[in-house]
Structure formats: structure tokens, C-alpha cells
PDB file of N, CA and C in Angstrom:
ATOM      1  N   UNK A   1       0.856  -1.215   0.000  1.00  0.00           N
ATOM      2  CA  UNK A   1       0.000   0.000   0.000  1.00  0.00           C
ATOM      3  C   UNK A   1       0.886   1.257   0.000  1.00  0.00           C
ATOM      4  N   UNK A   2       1.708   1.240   0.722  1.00  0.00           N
ATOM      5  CA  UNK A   2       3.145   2.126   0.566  1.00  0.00           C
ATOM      6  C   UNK A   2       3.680   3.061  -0.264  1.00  0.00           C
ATOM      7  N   UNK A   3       4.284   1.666  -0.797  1.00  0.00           N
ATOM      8  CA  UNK A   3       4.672   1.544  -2.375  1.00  0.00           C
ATOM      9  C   UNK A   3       3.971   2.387  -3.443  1.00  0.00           C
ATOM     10  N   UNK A   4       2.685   1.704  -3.215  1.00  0.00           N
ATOM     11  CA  UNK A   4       1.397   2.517  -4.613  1.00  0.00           C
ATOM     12  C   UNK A   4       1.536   3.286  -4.022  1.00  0.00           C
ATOM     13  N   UNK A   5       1.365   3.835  -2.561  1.00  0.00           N
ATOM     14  CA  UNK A   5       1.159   5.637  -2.867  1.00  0.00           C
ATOM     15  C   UNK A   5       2.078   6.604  -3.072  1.00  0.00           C
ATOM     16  N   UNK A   6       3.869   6.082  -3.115  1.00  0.00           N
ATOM     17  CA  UNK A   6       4.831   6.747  -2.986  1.00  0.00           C
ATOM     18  C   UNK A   6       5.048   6.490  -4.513  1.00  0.00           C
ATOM     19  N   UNK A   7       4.810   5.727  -5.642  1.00  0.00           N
ATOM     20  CA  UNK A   7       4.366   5.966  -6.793  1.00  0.00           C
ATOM     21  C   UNK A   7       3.535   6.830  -7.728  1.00  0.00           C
ATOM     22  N   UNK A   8       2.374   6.959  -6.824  1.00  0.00           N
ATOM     23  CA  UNK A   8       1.441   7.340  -7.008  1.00  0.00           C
ATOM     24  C   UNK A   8       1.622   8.888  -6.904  1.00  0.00           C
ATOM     25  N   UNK A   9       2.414   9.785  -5.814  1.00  0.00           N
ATOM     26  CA  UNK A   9       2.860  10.741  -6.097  1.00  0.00           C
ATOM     27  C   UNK A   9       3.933  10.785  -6.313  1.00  0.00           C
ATOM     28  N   UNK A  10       4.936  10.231  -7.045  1.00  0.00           N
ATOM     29  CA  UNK A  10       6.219  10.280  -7.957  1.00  0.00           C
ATOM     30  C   UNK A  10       5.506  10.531  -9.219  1.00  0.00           C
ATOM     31  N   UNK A  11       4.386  10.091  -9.693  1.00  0.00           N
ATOM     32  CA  UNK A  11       3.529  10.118 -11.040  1.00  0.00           C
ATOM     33  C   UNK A  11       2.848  11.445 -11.135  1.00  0.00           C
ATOM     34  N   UNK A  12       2.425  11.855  -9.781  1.00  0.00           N
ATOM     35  CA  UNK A  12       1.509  13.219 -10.111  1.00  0.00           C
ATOM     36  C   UNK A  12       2.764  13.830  -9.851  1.00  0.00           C
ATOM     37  N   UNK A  13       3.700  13.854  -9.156  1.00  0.00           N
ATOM     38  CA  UNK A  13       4.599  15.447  -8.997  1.00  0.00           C
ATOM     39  C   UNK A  13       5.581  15.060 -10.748  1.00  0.00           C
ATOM     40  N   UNK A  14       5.671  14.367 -11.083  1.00  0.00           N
ATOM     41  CA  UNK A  14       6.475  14.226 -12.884  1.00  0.00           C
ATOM     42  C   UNK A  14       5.476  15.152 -13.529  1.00  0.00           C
ATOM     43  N   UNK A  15       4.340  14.366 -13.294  1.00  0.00           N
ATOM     44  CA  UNK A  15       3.345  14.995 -14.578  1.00  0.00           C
ATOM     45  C   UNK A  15       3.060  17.056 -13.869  1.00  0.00           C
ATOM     46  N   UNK A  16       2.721  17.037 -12.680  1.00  0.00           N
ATOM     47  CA  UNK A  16       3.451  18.579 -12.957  1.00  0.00           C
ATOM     48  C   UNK A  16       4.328  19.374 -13.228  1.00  0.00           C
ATOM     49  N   UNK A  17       5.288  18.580 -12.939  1.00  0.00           N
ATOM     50  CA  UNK A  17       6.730  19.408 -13.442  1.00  0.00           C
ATOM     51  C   UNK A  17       6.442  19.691 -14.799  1.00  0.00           C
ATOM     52  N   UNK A  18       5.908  18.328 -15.822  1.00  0.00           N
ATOM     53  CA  UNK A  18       6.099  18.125 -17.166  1.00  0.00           C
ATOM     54  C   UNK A  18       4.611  19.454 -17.521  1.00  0.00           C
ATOM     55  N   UNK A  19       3.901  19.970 -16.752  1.00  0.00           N
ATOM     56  CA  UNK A  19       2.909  20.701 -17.453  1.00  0.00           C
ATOM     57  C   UNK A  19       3.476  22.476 -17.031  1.00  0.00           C
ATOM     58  N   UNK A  20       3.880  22.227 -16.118  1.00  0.00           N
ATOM     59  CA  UNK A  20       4.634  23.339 -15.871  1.00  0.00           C
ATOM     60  C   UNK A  20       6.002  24.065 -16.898  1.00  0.00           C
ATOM     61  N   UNK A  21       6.609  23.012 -16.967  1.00  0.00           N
ATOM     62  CA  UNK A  21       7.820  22.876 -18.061  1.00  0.00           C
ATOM     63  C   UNK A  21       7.059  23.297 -19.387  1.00  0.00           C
ATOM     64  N   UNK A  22       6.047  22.633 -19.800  1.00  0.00           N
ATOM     65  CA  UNK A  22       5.276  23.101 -21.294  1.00  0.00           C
ATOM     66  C   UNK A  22       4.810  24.178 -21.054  1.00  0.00           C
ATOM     67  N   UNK A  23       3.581  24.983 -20.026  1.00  0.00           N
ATOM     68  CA  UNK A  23       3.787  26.498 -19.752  1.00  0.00           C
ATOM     69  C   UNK A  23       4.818  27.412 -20.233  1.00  0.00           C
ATOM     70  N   UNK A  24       5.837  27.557 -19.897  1.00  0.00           N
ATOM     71  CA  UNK A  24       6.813  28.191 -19.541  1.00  0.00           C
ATOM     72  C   UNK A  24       7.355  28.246 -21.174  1.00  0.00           C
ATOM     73  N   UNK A  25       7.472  26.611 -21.649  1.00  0.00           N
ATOM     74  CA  UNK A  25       8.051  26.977 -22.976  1.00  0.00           C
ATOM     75  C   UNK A  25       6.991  27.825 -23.813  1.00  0.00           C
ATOM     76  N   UNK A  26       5.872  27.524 -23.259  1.00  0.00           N
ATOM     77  CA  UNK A  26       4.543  27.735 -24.305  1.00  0.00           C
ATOM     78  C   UNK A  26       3.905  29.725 -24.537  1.00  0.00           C
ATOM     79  N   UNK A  27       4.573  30.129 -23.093  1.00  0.00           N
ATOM     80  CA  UNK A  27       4.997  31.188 -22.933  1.00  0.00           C
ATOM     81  C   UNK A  27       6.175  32.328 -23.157  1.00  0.00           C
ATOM     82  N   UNK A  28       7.114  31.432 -23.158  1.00  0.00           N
ATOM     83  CA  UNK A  28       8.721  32.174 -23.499  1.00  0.00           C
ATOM     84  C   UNK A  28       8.067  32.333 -25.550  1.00  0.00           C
ATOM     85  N   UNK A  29       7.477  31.601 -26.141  1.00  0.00           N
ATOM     86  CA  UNK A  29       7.678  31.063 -27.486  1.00  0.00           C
ATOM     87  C   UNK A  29       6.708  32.254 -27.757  1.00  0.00           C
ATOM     88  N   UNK A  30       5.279  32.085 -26.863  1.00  0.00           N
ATOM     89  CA  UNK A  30       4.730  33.271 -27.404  1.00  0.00           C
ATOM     90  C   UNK A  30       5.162  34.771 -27.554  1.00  0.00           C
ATOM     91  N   UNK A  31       6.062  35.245 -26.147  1.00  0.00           N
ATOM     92  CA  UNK A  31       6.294  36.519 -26.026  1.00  0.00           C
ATOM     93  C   UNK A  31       7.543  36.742 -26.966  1.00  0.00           C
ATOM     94  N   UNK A  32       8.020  35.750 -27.537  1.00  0.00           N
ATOM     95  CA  UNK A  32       9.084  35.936 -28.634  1.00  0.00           C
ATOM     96  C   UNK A  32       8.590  36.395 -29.555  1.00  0.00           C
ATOM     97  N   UNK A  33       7.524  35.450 -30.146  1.00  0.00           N
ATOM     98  CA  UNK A  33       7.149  35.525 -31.214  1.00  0.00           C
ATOM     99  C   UNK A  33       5.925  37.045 -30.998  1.00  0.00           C
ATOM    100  N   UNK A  34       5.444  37.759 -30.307  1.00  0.00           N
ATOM    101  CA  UNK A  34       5.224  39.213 -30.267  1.00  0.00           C
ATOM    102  C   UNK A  34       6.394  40.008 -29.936  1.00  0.00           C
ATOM    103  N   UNK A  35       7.168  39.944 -29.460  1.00  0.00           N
ATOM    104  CA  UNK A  35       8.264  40.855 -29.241  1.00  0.00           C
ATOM    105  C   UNK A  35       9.300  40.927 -30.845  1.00  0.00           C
ATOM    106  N   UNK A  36       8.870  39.950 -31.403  1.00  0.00           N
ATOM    107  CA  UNK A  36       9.709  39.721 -32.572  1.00  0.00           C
ATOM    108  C   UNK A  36       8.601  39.917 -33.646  1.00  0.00           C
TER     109      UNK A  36
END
């Protein structure tokens, strides 16, 4: 039971990093592409 839940948030804190990480690019790309 442990196990699954110390998985279980190893899986949700990845998948935020990974939506956070796409933000950021998804943002830097836009204000380029208006600043440019």
C-alpha cells in the first residue's frame, strides 16, 4: 500500500513538473514571437 502511494505521487509530482515545463516553454515562445 506504501509503495502505490509513494508511486502514485512520484507520477503526479512528474506529470506537474512536465505541465509546468510546457507552460513556460509555451509562454517564453509566445512573447518571442510578439516581441519579434
Amino acid at each position: 500500500v506504501v509503495v502505490v502511494v509513494v508511486v502514485l505521487v512520484v507520477v503526479l509530482v512528474v506529470v506537474v513538473v512536465v505541465v509546468v515545463v510546457v507552460v513556460v516553454v509555451v509562454v517564453v515562445v509566445v512573447v518571442v514571437v510578439v516581441v519579434l
